[in-house]
C-alpha atoms as a PDB file:
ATOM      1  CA  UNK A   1     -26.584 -21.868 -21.389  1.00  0.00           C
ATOM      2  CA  UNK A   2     -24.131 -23.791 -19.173  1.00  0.00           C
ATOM      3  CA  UNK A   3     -25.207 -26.484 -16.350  1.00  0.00           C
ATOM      4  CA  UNK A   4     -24.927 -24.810 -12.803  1.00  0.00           C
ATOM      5  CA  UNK A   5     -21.989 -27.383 -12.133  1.00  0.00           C
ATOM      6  CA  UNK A   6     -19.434 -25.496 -14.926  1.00  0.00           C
ATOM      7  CA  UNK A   7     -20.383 -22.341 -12.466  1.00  0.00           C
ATOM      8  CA  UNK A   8     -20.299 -19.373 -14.570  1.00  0.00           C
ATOM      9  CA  UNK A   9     -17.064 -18.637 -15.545  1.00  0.00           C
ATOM     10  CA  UNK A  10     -16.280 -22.138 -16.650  1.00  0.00           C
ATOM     11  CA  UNK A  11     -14.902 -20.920 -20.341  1.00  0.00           C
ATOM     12  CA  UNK A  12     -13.290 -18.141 -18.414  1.00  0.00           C
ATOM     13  CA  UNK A  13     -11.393 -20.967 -16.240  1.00  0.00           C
ATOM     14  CA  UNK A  14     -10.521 -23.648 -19.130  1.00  0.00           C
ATOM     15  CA  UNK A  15      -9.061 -20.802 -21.499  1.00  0.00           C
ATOM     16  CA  UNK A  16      -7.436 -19.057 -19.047  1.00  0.00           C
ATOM     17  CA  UNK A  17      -5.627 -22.296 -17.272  1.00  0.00           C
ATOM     18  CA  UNK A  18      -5.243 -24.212 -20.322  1.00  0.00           C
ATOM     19  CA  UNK A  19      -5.299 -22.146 -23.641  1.00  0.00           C
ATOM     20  CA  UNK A  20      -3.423 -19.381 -22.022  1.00  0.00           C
ATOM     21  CA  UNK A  21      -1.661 -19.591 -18.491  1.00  0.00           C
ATOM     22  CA  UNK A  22      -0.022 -16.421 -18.482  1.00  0.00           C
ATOM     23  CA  UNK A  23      -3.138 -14.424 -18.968  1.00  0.00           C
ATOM     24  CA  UNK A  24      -4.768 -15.997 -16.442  1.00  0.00           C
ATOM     25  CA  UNK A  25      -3.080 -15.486 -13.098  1.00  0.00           C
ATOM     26  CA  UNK A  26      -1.845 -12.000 -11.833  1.00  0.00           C
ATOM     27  CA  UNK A  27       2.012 -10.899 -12.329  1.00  0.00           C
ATOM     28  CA  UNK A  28       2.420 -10.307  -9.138  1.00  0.00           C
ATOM     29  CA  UNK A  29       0.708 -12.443  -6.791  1.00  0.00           C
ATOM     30  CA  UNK A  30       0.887 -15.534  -9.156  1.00  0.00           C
ATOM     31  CA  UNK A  31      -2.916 -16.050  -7.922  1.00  0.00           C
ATOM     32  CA  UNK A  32      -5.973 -15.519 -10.304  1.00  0.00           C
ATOM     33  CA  UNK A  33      -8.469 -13.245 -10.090  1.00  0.00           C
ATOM     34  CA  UNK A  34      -6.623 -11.608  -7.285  1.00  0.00           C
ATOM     35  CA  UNK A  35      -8.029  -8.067  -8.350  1.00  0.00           C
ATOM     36  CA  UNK A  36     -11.021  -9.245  -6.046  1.00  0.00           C
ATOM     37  CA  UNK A  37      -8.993  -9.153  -2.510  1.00  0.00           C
ATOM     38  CA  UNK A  38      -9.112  -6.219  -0.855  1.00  0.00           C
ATOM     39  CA  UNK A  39     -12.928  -5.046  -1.434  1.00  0.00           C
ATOM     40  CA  UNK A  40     -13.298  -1.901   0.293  1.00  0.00           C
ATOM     41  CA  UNK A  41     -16.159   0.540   1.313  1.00  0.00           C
ATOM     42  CA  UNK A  42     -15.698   3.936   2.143  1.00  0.00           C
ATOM     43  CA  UNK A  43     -17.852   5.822   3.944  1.00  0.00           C
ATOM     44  CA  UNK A  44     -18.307   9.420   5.341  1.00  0.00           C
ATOM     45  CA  UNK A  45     -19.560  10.500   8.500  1.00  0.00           C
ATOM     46  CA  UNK A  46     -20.019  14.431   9.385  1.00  0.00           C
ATOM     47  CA  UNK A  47     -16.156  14.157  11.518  1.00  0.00           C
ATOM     48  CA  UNK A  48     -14.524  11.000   9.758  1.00  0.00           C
ATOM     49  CA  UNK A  49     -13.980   8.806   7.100  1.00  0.00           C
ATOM     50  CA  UNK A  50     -14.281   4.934   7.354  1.00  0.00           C
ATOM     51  CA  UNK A  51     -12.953   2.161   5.309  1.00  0.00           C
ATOM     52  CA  UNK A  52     -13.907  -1.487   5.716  1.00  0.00           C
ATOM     53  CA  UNK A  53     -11.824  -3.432   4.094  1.00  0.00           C
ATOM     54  CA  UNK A  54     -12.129  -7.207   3.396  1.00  0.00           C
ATOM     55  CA  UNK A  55      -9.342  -9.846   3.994  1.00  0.00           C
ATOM     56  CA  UNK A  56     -10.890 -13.029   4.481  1.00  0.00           C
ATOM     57  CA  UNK A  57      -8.337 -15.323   5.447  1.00  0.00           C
ATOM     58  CA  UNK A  58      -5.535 -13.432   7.186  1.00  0.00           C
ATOM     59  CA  UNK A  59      -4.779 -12.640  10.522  1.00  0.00           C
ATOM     60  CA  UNK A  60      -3.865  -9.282  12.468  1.00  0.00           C
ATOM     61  CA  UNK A  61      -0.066  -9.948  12.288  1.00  0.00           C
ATOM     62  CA  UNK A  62      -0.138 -10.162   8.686  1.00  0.00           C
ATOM     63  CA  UNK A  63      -2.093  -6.784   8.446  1.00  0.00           C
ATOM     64  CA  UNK A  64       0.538  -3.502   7.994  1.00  0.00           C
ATOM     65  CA  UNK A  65      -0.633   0.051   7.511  1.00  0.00           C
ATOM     66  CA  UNK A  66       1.509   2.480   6.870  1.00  0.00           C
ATOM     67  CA  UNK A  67       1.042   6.432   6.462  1.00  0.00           C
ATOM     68  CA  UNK A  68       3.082   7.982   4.274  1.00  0.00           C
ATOM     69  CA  UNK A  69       2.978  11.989   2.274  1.00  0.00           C
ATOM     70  CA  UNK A  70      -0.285  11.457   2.626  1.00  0.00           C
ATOM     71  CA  UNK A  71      -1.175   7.934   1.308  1.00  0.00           C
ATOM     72  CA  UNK A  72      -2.352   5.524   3.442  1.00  0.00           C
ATOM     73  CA  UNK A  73      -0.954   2.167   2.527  1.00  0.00           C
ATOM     74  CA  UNK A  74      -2.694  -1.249   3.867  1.00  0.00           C
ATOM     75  CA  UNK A  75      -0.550  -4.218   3.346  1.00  0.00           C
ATOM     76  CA  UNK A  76      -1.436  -8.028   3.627  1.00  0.00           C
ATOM     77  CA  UNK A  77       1.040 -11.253   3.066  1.00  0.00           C
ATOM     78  CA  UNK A  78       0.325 -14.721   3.492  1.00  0.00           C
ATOM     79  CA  UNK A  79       2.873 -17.565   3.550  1.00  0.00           C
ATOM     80  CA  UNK A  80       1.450 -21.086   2.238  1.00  0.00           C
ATOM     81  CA  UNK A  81       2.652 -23.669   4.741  1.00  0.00           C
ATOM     82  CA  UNK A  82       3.528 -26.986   2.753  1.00  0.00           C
ATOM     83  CA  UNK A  83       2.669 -29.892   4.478  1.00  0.00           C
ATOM     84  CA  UNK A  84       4.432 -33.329   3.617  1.00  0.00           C
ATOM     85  CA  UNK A  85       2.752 -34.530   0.817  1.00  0.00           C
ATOM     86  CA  UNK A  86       2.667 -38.616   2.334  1.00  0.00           C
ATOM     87  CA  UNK A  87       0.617 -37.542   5.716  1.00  0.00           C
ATOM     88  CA  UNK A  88      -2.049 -35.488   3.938  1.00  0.00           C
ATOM     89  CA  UNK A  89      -2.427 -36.501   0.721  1.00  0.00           C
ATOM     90  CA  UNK A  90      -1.443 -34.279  -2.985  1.00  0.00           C
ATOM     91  CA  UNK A  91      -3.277 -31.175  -3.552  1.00  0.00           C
ATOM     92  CA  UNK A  92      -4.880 -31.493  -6.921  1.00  0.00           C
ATOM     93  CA  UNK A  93      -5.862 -27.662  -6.901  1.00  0.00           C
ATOM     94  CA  UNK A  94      -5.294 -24.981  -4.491  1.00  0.00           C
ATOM     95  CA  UNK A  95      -7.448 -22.030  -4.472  1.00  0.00           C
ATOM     96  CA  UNK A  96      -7.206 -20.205  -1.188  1.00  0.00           C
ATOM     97  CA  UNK A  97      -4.459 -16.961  -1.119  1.00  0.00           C
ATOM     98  CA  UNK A  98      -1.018 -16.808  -0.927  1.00  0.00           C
ATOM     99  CA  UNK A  99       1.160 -13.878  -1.485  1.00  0.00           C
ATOM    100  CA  UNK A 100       0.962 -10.438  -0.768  1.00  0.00           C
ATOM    101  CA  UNK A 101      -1.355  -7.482  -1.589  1.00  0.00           C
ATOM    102  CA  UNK A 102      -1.793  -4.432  -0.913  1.00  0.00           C
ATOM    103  CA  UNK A 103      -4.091  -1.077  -1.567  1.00  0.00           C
ATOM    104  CA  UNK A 104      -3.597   3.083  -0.850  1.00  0.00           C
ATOM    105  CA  UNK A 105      -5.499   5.688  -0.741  1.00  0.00           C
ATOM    106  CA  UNK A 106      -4.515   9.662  -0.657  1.00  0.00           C
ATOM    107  CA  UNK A 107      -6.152  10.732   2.455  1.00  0.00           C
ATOM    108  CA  UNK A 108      -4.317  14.562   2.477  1.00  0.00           C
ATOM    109  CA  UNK A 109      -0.813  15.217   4.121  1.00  0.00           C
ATOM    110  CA  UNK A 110      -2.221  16.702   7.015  1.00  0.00           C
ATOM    111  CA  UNK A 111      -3.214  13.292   9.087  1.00  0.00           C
ATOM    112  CA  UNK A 112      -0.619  12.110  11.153  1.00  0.00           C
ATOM    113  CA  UNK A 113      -0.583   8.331  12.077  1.00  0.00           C
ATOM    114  CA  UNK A 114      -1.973   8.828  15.211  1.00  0.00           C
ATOM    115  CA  UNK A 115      -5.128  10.561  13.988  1.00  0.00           C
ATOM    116  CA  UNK A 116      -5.889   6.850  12.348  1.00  0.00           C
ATOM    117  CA  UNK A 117      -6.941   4.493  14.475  1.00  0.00           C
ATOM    118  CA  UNK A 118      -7.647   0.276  12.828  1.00  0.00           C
ATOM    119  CA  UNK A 119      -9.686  -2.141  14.371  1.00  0.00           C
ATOM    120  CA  UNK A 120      -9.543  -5.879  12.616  1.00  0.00           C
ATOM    121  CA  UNK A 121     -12.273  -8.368  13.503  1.00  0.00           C
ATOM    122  CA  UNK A 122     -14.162 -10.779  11.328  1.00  0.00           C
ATOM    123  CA  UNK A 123     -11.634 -10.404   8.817  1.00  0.00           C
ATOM    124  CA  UNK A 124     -12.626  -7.591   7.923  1.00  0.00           C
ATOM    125  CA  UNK A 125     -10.150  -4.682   9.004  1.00  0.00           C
ATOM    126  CA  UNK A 126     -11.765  -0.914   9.801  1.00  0.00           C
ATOM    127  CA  UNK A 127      -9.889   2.540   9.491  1.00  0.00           C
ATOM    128  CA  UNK A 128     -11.397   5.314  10.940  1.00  0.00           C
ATOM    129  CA  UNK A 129      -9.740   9.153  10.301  1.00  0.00           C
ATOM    130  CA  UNK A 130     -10.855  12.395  10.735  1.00  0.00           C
ATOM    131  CA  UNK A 131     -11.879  14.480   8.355  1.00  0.00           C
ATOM    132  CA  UNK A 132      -9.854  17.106   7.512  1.00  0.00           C
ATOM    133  CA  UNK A 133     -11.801  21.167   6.551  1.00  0.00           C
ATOM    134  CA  UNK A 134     -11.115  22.283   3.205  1.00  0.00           C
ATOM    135  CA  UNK A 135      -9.555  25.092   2.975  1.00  0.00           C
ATOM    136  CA  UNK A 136     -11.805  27.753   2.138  1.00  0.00           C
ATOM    137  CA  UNK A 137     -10.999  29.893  -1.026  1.00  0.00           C
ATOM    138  CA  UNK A 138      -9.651  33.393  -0.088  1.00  0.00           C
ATOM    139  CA  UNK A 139     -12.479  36.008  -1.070  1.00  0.00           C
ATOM    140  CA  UNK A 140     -12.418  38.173  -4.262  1.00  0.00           C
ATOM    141  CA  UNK A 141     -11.925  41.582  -2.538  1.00  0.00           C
ATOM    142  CA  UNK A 142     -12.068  44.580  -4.963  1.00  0.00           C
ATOM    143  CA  UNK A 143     -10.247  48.074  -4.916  1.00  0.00           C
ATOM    144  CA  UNK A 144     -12.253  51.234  -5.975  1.00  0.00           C
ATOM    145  CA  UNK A 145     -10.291  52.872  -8.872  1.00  0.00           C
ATOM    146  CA  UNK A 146     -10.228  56.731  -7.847  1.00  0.00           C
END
């Protein structure tokens, strides 16, 4: 058992940053552990379906969706701003976000992108659609053999 301070992913960190850098970060984003952005929960109501989706961090501007054959596409990008390293010091680690990500979901080629309407507060953005009927099965009708 590890001391609290390591945290608990503190062989996770030195053998992933040290032992082997490549493994560690994603392709990419170039960020670790950046299969964690973009938590989502679906839910279903009896009309609609709603997705909250969590981007801590970003603002509305740098929030895209895009509807397309049927896939609904969210997109997020963040641009690191360097500031000059003599007024605020050298960053020994950086850990917040920067890059892009971004997430779909087949929601049927019948919505049209005004049927979806996106909200974003509290970093956290919310899609609402409708639901769409399924289509019901045509009934098995049978022919009497004379």
């Amino acid at each position: 058992m590890f001391p609290a301070m390591f945290g608990e992913r503190m062989l996770d960190d030195f053998f992933n940053e040290h032992m082997m850098p490549a493994f560690g970060r994603n392709a990419q984003t170039g960020m670790r552990n950046a299969e964690y952005l973009m938590k989502t929960d679906v839910r279903q109501t009896e009309q609609t379906y709603e997705l909250d989706i969590e981007l801590p961090g970003f603002k509305k501007e740098e929030v895209g969706i895009e509807l397309d054959k049927g896939c609904l596409t969210i997109r997020a990008a963040k641009v690191q701003q360097d500031e000059a390293e003599g007024t605020c010091g050298r960053y020994l680690r950086r850990e917040r976000f920067s890059g892009a990500c971004s997430r779909s979901f087949y929601v049927g080629e019948v919505l049209e992108p005004e049927d979806v309407s996106a909200r974003f507060e509290d970093g956290i953005l919310k899609i609402t659609f409708p639901r769409v009927p399924e289509k019901k099965q045509p009934e098995k009708k049978t022919v009497a053999i004379a």
